[in-house]
N, C-alpha and C. Protein backbone atom coordinates (compact mmCIF):
# COMPACT_ATOMS: atom_id res chain seq x y z
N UNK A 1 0.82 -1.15 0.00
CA UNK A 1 0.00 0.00 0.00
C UNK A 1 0.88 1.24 0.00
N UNK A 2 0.83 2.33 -0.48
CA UNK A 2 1.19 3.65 -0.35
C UNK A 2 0.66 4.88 0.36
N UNK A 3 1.38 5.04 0.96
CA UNK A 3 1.19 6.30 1.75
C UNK A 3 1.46 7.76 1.49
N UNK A 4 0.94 8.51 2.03
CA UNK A 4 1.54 9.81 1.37
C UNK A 4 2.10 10.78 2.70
N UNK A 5 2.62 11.38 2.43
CA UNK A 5 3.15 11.61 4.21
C UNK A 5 3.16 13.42 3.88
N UNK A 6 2.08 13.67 5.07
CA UNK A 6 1.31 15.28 4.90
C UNK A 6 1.82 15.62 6.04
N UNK A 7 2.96 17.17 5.27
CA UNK A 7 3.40 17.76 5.66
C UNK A 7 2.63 19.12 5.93
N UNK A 8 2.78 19.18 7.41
CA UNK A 8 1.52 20.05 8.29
C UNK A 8 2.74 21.27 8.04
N UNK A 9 2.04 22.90 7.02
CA UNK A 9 2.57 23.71 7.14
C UNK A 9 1.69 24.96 7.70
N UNK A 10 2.57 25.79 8.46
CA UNK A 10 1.97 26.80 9.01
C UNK A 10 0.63 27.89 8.54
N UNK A 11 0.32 28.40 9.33
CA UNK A 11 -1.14 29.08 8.63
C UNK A 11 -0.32 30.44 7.56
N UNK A 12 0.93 31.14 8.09
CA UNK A 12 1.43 32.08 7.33
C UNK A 12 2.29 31.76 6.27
N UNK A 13 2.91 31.00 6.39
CA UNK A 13 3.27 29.96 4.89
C UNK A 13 2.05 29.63 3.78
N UNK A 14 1.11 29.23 4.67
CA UNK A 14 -0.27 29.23 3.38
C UNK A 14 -1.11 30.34 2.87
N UNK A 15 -0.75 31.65 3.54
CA UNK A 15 -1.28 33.02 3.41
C UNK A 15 -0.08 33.19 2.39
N UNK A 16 1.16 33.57 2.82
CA UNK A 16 2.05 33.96 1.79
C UNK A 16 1.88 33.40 0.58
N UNK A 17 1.56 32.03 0.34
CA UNK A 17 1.88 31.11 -1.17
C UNK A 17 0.41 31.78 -1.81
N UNK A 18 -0.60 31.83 -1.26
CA UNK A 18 -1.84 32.04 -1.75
C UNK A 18 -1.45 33.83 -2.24
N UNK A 19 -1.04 34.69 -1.34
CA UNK A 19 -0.84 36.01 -1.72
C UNK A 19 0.40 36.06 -2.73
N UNK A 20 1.31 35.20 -3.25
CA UNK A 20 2.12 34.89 -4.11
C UNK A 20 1.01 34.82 -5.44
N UNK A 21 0.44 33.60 -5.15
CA UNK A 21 -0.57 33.17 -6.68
C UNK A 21 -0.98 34.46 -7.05
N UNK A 22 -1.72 35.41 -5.92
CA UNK A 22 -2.73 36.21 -6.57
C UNK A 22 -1.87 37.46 -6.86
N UNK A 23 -0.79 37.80 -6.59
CA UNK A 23 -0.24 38.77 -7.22
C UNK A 23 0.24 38.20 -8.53
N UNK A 24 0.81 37.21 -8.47
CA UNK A 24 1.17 36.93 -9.54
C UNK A 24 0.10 36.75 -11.01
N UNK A 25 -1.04 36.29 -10.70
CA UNK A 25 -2.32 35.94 -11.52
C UNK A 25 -2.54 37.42 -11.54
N UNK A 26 -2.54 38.34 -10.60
CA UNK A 26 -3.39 39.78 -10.95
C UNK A 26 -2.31 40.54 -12.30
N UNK A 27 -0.81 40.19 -11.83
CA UNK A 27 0.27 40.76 -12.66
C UNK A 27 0.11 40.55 -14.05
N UNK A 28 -0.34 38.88 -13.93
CA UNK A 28 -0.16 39.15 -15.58
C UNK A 28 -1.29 39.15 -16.15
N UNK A 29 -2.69 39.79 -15.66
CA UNK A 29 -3.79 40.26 -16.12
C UNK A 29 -3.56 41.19 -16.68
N UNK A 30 -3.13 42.07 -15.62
CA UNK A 30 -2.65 43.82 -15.92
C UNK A 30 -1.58 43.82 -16.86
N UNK A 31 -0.69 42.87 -17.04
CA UNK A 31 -0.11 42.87 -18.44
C UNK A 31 -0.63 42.46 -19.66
N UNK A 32 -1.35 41.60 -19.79
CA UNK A 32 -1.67 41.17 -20.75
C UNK A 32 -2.80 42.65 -21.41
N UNK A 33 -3.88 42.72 -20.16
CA UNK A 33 -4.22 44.25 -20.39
C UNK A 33 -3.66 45.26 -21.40
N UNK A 34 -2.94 46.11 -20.55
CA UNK A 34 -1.75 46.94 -20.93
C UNK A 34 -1.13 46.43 -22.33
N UNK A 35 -0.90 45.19 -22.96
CA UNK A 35 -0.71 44.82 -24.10
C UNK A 35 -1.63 45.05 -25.03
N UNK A 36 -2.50 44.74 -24.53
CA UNK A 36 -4.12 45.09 -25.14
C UNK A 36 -4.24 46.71 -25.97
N UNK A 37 -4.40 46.97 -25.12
CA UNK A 37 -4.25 48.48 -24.64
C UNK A 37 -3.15 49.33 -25.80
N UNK A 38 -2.08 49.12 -25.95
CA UNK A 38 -1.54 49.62 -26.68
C UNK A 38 -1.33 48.75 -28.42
N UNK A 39 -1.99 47.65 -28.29
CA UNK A 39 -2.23 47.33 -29.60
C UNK A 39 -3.46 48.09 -30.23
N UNK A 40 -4.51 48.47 -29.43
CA UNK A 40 -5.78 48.83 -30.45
C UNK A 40 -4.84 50.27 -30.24
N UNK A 41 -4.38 50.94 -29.36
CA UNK A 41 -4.29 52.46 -29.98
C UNK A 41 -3.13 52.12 -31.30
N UNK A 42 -2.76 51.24 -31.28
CA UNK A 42 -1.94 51.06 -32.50
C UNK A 42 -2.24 51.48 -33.69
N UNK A 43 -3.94 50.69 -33.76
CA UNK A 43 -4.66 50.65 -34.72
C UNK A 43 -4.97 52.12 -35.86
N UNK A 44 -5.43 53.12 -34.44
CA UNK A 44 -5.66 54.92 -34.52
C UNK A 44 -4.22 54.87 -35.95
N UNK A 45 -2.94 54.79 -35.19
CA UNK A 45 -1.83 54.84 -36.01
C UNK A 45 -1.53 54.39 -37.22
N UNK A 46 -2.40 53.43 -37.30
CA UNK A 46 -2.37 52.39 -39.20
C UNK A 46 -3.34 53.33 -39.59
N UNK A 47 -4.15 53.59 -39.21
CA UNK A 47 -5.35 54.15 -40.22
C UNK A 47 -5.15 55.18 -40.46
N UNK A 48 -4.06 56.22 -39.82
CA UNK A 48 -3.66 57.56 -40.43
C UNK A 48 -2.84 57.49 -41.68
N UNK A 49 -2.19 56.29 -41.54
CA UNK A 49 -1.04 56.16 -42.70
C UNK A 49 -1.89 55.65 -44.00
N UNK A 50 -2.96 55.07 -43.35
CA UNK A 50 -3.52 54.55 -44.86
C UNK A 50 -4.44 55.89 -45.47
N UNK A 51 -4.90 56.60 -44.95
CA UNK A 51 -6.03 57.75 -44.99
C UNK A 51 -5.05 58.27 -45.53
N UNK A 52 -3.80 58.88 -45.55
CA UNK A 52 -3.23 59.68 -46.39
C UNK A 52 -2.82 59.41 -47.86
N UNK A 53 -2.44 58.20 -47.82
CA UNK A 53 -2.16 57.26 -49.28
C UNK A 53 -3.96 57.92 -50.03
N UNK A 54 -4.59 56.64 -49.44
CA UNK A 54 -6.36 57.23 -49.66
C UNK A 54 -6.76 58.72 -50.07
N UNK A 55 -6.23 59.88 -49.71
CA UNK A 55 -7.18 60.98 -49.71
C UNK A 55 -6.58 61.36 -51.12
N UNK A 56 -5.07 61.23 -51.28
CA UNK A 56 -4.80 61.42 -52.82
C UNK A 56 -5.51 60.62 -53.62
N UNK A 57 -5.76 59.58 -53.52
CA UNK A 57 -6.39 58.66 -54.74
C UNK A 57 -8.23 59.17 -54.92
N UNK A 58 -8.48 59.42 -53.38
CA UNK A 58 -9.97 59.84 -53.95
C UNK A 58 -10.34 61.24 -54.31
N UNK A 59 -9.68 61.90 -54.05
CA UNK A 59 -10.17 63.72 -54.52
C UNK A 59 -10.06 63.49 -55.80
N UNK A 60 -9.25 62.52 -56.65
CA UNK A 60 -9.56 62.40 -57.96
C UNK A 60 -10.85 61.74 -58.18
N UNK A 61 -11.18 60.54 -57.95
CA UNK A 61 -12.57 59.71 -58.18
C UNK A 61 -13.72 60.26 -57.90
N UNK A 62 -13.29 61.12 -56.55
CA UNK A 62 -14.31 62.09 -56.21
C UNK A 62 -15.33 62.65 -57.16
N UNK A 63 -14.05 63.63 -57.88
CA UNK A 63 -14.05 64.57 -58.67
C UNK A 63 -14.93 64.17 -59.87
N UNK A 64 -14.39 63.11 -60.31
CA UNK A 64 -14.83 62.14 -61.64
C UNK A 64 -15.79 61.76 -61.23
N UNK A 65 -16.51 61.17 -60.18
CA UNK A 65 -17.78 60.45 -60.02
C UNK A 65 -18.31 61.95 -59.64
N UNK A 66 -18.37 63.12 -59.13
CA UNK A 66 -19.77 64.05 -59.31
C UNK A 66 -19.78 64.51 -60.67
N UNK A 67 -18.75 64.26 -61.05
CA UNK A 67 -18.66 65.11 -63.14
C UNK A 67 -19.64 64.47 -63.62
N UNK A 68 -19.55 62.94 -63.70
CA UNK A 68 -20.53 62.00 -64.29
C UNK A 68 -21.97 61.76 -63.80
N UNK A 69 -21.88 62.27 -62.62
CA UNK A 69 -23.29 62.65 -62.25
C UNK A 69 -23.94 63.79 -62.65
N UNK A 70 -23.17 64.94 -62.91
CA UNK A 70 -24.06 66.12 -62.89
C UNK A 70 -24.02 65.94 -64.31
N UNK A 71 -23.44 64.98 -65.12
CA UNK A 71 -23.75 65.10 -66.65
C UNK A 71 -24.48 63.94 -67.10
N UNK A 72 -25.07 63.46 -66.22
CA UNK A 72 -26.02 62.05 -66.30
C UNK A 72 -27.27 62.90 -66.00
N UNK A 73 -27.31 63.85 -64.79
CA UNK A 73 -28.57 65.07 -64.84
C UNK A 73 -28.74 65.87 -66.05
N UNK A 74 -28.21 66.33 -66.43
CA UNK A 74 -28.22 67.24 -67.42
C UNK A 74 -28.90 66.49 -68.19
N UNK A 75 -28.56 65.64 -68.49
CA UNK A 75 -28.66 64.39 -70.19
C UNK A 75 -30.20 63.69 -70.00
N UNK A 76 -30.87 63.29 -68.63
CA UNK A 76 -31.94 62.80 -68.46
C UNK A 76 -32.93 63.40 -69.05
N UNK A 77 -34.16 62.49 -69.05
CA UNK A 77 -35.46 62.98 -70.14
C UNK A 77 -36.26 62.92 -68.72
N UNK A 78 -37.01 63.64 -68.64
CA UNK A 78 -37.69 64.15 -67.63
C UNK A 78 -39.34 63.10 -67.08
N UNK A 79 -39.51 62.84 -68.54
CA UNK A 79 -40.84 62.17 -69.32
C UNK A 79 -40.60 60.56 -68.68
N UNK A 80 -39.85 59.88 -68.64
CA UNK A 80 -39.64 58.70 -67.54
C UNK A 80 -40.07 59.09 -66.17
N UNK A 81 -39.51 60.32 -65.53
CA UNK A 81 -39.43 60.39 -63.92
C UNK A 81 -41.30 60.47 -64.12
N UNK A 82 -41.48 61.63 -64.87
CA UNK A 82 -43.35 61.67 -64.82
C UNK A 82 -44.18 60.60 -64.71
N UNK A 83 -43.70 59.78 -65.68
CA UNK A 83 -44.47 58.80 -65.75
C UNK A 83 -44.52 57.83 -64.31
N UNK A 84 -43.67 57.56 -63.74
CA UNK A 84 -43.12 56.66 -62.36
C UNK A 84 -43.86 57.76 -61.42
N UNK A 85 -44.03 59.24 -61.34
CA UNK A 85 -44.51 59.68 -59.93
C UNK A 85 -45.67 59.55 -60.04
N UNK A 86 -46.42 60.06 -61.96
CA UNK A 86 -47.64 59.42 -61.91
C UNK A 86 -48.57 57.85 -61.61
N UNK A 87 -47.55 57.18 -61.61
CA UNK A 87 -47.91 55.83 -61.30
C UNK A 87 -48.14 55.83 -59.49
N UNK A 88 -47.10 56.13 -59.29
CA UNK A 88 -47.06 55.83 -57.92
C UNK A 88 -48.19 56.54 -57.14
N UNK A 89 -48.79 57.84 -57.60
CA UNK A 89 -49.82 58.63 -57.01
C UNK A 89 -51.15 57.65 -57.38
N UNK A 90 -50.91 56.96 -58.26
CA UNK A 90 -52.43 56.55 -59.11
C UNK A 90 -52.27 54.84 -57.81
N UNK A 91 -51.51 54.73 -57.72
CA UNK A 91 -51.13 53.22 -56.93
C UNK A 91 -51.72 53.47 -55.63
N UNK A 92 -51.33 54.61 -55.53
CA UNK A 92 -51.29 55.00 -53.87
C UNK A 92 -52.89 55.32 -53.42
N UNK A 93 -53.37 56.30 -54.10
CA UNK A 93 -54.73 56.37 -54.14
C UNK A 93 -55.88 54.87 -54.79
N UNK A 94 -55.22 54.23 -55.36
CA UNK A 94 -55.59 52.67 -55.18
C UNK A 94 -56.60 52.53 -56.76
N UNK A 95 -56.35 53.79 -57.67
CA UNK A 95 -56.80 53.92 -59.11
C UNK A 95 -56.56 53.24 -59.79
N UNK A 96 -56.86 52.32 -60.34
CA UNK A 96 -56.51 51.67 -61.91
C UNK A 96 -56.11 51.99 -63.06
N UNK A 97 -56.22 52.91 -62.78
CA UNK A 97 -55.61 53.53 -64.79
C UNK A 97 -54.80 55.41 -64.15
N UNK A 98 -53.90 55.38 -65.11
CA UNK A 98 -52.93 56.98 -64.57
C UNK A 98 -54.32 57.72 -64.72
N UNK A 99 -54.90 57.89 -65.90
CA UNK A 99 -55.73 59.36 -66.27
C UNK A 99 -56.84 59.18 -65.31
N UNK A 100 -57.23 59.13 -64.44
CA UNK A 100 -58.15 59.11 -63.43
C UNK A 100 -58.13 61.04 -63.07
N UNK A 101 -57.77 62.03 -63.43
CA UNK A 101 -57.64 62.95 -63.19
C UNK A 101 -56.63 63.60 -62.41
N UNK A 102 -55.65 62.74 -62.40
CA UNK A 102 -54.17 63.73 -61.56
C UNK A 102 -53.05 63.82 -62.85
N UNK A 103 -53.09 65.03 -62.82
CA UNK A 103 -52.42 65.68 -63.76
C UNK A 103 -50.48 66.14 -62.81
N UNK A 104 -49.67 65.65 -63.59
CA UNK A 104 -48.13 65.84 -63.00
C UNK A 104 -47.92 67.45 -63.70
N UNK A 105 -47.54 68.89 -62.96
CA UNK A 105 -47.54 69.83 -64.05
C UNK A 105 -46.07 70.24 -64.15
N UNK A 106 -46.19 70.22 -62.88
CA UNK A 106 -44.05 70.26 -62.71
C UNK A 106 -43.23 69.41 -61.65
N UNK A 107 -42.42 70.03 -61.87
CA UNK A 107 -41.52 68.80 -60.56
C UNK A 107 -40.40 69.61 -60.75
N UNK A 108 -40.09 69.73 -59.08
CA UNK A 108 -39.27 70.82 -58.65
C UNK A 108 -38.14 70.05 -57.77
N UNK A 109 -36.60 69.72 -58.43
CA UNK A 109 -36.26 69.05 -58.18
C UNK A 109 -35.55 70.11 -56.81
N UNK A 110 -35.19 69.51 -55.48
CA UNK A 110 -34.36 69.95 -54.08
C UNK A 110 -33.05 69.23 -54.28
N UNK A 111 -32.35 70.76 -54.02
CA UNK A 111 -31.01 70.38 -54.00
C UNK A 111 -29.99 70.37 -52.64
């Protein structure tokens, strides 16, 4: 048979080892933390470097995508949009046919 032979240690020997663990367990919380911690502000730091590369490349696309918009306005036929608001008024009021008496006379586009 085997025995195990229990060694009776003092009550402040078992306070110290226990206040050992927990500094030690709290230490490397607060480090691992603190690691934490200065990786996401890291992050702040990548995204400035990329935003600057970025702001040159888009003030051009920018530029080019409102050009092609305000010349896609210009160029539109008006006579499509009429027809779609007249529908939608004739839908909405629950009419069957556009000429039910709502007449579209202008359309005032907000800018």
């Amino acid at each position: 048979m085997i025995s195990y032979i229990h060694v009776a240690e003092s009550m402040s020997d078992l306070m110290a080892k226990a206040g050992m663990n927990t500094l030690l367990g709290m230490g490397t919380v607060f480090c691992v933390l603190i690691l934490i911690m200065f990786l996401i502000s890291s992050f702040k730091l990548l995204s400035v470097f990329e935003n600057r590369s970025e702001k040159k490349d888009e003030k051009t696309s920018v530029d080019k995508a409102v050009e092609q918009i305000v010349a896609g306005e210009e160029a539109q036929d008006d006579t499509e949009l009429i027809a779609v608001i007249s529908a939608a008024i004739a839908a909405y009021e629950g009419s069957s046919s556009a000429g039910s008496g709502y007449v579209v006379r202008s359309i005032r586009r907000i800018r």
